[in-house]
Protein backbone atom coordinates (compact mmCIF):
# COMPACT_ATOMS: atom_id res chain seq x y z
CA UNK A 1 0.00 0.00 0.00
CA UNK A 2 1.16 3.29 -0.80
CA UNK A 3 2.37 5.21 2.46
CA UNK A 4 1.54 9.01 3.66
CA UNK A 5 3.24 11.45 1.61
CA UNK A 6 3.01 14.57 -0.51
CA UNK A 7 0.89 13.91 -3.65
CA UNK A 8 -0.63 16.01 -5.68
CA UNK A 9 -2.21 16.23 -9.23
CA UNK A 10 -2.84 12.75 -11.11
CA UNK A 11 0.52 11.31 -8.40
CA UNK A 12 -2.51 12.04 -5.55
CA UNK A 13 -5.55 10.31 -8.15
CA UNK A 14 -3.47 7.15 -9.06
CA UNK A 15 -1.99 6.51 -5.17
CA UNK A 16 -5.97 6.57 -3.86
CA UNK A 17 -7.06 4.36 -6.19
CA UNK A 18 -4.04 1.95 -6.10
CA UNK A 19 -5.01 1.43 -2.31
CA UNK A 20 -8.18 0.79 -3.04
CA UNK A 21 -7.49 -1.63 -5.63
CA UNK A 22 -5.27 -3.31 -3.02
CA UNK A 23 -7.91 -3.59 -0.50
CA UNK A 24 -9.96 -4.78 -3.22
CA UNK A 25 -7.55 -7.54 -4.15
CA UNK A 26 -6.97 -8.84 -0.48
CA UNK A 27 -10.81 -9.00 -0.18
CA UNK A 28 -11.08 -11.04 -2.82
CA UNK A 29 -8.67 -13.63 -1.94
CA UNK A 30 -10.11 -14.42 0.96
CA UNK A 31 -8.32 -17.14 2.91
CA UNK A 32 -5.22 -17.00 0.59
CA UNK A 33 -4.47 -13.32 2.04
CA UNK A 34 -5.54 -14.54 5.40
CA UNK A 35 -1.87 -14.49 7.00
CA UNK A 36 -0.82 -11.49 5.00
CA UNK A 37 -3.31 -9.89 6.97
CA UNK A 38 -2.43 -11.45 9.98
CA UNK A 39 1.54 -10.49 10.01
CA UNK A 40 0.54 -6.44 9.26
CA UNK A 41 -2.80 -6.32 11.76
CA UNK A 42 -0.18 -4.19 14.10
CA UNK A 43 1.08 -2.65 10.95
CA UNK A 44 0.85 1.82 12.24
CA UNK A 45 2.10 3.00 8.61
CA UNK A 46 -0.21 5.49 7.41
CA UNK A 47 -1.79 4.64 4.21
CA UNK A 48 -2.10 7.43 1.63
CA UNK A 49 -6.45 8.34 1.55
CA UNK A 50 -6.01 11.63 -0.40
CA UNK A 51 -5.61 15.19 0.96
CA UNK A 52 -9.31 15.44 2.58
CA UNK A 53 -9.23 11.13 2.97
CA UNK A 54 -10.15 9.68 6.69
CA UNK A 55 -6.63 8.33 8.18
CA UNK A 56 -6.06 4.97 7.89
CA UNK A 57 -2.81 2.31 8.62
CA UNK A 58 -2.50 -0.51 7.28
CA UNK A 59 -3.22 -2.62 11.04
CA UNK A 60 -6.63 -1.23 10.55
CA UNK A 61 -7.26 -1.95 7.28
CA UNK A 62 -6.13 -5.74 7.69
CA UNK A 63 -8.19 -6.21 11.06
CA UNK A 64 -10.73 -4.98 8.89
CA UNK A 65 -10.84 -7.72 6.22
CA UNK A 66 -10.37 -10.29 8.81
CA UNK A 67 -13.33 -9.13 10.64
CA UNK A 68 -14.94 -9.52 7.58
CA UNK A 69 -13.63 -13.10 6.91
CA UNK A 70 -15.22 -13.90 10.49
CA UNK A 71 -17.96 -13.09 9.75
CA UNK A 72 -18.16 -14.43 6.03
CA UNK A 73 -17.95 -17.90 8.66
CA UNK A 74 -14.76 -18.36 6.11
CA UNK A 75 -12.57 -19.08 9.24
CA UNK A 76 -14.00 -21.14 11.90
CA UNK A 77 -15.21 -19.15 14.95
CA UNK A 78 -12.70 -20.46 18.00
CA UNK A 79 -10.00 -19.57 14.99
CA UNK A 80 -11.03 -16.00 14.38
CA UNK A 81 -11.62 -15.29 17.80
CA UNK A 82 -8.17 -15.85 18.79
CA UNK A 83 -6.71 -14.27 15.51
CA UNK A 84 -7.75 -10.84 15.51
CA UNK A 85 -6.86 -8.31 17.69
CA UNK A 86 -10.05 -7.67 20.09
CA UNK A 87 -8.73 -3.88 19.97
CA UNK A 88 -9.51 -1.61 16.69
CA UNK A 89 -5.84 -0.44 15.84
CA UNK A 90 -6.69 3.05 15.11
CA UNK A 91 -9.65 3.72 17.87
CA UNK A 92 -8.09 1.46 20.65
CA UNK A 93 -11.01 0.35 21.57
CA UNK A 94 -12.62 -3.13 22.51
CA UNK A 95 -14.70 -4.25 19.33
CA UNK A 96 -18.32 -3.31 20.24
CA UNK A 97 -17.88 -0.54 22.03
C-alpha cells in the first residue's frame, strides 16, 4: 500500500485508487491473504487516503478484512476469535464498544 506522503495532481488520483485496488484484491482472496493480513494487523504505517481522505494504517485496514472473513464464517469461529486483535488499531477500543 502506498504510504503518507506529498501527492498532488494525477501522483494524488493514481496513489488513492491503487489502495483501493489493493484492499480490493486482499478482499477477494479471501483465505489466501488470510496471514498477510495477519503479520501487518499491528502494521501503524499510514496509508495514503487523499488530501481530505479519513486516516487509515494498514493494522486497521487488515483487522478490517479479517473481521470480515469472520464473519463471512470463512474461518471457523474459536480460529477468528483468537486471531484478531479484540482492539480496533486506530480507535483502541474493545470491538463493540
Amino acid at each position: 500500500m502506498l504510504r503518507e506522503t506529498s501527492y498532488g495532481g494525477a501522483d494524488s488520483t493514481f496513489a488513492i485508487r491503487g489502495n483501493e485496488l489493493i484492499i480490493e484484491e486482499l478482499k477477494s482472496r479471501r483465505e489466501a491473504a488470510r496471514e498477510y493480513l495477519l503479520e501487518h494487523a499491528d502494521d501503524r504505517q499510514i496509508i495514503y487516503t487523499g488530501p481530505c481522505g479519513q486516516p487509515m494504517d494498514i493494522g486497521s485496514v487488515c483487522v478490517m478484512l479479517l473481521r470480515e472473513l469472520r464473519e463471512s464464517q470463512r474461518i471457523p469461529s474459536q480460529q477468528a476469535v483468537t486471531d484478531i486483535p479484540a482492539q480496533d488499531p486506530v480507535t483502541q477500543q474493545n470491538e463493540g464498544e
